[in-house]
PDB file of N, CA and C in Angstrom:
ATOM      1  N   UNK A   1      -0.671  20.808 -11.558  1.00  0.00           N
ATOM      2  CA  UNK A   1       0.406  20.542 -10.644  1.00  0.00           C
ATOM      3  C   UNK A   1      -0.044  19.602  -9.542  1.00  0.00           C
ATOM      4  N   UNK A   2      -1.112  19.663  -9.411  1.00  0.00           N
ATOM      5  CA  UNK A   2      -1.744  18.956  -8.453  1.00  0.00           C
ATOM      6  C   UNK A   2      -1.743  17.524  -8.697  1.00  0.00           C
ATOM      7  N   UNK A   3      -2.172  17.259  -9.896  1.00  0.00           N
ATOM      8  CA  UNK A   3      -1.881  15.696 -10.220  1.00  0.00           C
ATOM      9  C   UNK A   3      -0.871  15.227 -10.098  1.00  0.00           C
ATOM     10  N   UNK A   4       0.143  15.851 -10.489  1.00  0.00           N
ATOM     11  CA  UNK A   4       1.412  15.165 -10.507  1.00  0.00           C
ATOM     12  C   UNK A   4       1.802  14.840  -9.298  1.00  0.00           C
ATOM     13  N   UNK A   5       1.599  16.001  -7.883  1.00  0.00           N
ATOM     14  CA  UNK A   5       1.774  15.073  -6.826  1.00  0.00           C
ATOM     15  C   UNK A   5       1.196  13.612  -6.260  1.00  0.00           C
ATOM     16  N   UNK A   6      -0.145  14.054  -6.613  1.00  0.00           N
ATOM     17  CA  UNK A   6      -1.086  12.563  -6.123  1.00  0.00           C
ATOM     18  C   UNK A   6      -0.478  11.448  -7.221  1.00  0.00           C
ATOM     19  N   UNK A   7       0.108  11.581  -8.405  1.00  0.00           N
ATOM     20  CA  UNK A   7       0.267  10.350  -9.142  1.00  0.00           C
ATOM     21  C   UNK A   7       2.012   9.941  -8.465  1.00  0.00           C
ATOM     22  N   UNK A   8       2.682  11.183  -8.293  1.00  0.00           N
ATOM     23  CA  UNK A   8       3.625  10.691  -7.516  1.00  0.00           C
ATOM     24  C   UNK A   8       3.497   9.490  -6.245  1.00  0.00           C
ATOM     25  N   UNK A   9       2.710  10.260  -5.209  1.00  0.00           N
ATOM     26  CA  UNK A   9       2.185   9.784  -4.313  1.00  0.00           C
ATOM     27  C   UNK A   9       1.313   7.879  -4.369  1.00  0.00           C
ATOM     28  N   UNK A  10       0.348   8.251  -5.497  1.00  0.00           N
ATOM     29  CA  UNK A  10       0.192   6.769  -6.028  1.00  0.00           C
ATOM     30  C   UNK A  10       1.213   5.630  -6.068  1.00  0.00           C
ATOM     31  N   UNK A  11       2.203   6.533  -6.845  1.00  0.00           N
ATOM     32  CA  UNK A  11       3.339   5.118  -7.383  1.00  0.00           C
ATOM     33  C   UNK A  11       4.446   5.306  -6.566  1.00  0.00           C
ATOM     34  N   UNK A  12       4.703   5.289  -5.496  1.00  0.00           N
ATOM     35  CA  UNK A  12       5.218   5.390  -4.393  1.00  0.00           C
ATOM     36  C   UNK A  12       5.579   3.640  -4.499  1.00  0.00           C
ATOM     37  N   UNK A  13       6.908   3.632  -4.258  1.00  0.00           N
ATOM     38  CA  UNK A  13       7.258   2.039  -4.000  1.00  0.00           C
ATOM     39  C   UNK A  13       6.639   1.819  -2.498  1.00  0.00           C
ATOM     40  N   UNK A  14       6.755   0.140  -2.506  1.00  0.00           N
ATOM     41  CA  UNK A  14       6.304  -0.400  -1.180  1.00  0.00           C
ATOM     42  C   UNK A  14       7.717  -0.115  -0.376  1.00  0.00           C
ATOM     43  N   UNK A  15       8.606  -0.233  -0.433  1.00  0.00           N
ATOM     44  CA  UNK A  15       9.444  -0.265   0.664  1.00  0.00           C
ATOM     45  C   UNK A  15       9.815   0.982   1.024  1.00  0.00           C
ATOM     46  N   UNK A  16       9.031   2.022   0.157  1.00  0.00           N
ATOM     47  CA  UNK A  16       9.427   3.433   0.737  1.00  0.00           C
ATOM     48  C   UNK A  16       7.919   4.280   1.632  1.00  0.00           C
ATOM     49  N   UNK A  17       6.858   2.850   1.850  1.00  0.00           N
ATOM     50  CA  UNK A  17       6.012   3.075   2.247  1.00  0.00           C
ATOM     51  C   UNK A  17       5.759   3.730   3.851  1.00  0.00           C
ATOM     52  N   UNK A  18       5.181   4.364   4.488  1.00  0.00           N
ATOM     53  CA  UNK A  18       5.262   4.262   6.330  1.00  0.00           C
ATOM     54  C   UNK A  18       4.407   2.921   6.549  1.00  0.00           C
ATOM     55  N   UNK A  19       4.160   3.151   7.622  1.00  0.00           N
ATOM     56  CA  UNK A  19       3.254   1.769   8.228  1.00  0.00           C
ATOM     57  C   UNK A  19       1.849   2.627   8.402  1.00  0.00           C
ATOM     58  N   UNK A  20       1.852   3.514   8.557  1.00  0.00           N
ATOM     59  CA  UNK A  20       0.253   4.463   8.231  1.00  0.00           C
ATOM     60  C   UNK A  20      -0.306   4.439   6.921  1.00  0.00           C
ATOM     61  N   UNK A  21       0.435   4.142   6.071  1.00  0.00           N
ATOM     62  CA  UNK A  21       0.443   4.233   4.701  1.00  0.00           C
ATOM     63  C   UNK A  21       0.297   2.988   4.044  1.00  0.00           C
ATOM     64  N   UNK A  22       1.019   1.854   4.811  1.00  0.00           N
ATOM     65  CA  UNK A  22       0.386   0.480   4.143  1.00  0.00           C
ATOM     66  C   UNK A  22      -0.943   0.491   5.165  1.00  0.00           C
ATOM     67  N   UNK A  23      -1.292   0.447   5.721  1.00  0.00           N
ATOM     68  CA  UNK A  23      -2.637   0.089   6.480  1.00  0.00           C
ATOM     69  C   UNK A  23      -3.508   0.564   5.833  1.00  0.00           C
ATOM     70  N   UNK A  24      -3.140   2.023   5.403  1.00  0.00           N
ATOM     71  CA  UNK A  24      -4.743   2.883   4.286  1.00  0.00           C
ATOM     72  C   UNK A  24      -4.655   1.807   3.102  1.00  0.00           C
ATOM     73  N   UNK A  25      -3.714   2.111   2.350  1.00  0.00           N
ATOM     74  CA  UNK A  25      -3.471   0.879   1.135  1.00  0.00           C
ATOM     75  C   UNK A  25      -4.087  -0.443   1.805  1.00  0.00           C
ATOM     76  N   UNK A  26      -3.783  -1.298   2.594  1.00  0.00           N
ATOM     77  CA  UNK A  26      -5.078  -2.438   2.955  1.00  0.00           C
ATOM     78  C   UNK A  26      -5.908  -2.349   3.060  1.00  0.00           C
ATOM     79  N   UNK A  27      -6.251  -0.885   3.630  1.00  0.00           N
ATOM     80  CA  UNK A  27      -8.038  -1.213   4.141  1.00  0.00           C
ATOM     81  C   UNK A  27      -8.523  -0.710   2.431  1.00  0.00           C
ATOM     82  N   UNK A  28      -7.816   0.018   1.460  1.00  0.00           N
ATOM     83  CA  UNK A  28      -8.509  -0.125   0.422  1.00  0.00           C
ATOM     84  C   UNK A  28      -9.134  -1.294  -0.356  1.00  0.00           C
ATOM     85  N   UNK A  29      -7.490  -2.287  -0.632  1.00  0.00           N
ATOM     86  CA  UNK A  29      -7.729  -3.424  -0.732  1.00  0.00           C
ATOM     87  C   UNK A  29      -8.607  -4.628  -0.530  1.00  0.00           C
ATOM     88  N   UNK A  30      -8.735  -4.424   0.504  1.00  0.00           N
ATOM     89  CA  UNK A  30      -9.925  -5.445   1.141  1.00  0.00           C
ATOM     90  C   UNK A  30     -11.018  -5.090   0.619  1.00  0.00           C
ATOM     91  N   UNK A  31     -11.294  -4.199  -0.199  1.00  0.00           N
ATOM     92  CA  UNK A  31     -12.863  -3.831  -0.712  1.00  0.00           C
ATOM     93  C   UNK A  31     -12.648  -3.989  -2.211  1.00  0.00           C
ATOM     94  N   UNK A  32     -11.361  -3.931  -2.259  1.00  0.00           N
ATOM     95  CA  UNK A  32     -11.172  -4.179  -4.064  1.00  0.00           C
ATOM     96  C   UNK A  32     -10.275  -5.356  -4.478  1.00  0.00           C
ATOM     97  N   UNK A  33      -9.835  -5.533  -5.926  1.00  0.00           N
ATOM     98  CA  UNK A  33      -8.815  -6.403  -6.064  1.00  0.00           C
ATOM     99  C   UNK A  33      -8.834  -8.336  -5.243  1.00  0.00           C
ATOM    100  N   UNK A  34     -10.181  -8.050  -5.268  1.00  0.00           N
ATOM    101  CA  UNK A  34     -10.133  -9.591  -4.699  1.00  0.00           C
ATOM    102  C   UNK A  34      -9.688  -9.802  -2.748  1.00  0.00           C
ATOM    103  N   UNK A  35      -9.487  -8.801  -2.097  1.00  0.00           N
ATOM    104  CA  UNK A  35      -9.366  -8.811  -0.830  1.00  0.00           C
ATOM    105  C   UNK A  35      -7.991  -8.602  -0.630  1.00  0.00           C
ATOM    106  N   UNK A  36      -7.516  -9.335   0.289  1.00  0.00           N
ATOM    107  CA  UNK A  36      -5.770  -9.854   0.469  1.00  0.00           C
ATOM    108  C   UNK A  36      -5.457 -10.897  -0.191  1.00  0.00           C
ATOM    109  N   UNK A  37      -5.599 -11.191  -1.143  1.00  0.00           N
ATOM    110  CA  UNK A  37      -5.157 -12.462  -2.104  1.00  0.00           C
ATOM    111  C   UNK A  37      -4.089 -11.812  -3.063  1.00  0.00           C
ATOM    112  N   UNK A  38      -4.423 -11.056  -3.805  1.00  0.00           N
ATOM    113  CA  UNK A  38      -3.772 -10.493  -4.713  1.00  0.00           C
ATOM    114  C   UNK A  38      -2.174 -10.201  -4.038  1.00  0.00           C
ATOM    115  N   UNK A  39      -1.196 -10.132  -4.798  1.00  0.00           N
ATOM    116  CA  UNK A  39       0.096  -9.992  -4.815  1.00  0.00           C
ATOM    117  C   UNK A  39       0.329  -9.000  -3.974  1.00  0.00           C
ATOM    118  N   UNK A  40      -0.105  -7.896  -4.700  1.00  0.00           N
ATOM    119  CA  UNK A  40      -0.251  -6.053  -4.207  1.00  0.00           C
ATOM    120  C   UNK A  40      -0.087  -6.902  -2.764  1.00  0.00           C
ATOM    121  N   UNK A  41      -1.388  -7.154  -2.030  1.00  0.00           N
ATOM    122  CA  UNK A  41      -1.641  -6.922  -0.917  1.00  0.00           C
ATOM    123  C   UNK A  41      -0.456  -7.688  -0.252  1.00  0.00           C
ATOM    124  N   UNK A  42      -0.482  -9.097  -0.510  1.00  0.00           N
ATOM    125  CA  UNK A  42       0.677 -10.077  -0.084  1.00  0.00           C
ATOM    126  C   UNK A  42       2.447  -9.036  -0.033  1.00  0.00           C
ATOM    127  N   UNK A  43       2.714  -8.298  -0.625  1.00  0.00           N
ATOM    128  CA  UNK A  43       3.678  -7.537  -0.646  1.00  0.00           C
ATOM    129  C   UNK A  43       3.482  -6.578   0.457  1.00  0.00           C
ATOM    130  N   UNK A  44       2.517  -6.003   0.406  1.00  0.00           N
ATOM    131  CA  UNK A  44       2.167  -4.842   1.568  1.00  0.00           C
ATOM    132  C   UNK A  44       2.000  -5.596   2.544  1.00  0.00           C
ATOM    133  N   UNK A  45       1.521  -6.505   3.279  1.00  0.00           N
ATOM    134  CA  UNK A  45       1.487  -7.123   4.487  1.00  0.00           C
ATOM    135  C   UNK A  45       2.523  -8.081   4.953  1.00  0.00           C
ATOM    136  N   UNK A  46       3.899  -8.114   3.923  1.00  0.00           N
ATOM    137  CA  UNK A  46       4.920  -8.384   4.206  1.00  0.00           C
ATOM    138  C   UNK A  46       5.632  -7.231   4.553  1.00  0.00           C
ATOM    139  N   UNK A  47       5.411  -6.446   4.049  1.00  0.00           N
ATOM    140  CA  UNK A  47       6.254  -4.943   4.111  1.00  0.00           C
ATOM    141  C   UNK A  47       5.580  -4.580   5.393  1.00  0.00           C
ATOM    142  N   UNK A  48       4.466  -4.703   5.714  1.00  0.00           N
ATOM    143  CA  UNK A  48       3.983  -4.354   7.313  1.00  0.00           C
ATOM    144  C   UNK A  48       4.525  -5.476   8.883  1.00  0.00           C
ATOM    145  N   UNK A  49       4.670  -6.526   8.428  1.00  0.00           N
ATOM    146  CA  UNK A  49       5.684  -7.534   9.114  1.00  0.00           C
ATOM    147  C   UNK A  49       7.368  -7.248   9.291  1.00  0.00           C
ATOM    148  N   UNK A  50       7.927  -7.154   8.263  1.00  0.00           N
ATOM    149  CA  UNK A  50       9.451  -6.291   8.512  1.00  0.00           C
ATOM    150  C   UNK A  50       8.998  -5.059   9.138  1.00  0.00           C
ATOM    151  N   UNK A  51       8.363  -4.102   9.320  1.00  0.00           N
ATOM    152  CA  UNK A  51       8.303  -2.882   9.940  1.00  0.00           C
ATOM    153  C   UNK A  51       8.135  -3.203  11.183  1.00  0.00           C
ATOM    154  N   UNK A  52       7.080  -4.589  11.371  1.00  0.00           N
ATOM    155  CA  UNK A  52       7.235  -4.837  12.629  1.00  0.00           C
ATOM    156  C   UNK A  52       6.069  -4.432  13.753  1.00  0.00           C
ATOM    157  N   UNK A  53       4.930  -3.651  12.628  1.00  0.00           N
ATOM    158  CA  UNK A  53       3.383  -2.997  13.129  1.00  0.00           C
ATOM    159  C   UNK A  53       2.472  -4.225  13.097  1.00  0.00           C
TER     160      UNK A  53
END
């Protein structure tokens, strides 16, 4: 039962993200996936600009 929340939690859309929640998701990023280049990230740091953080 436990997984299913965290995989919920994983695939969580971006626009249903908080702004506490894209920031963890970046600071992962930046150590993986090529940095902030990748799409992922480019989406999340747009989604952190409309929020307005």
């Amino acid at each position: 039962m436990a997984e299913s929340t965290e995989k919920a939690a994983k695939n969580k859309k971006i626009n249903k993200l908080s702004a506490a929640e894209i920031e963890t998701k970046l600071t992962e990023l930046r150590t993986s996936q090529g940095g902030l280049k990748s799409v992922y990230a480019q989406m999340l740091l747009k989604r952190k600009k409309t929020l307005g953080k």
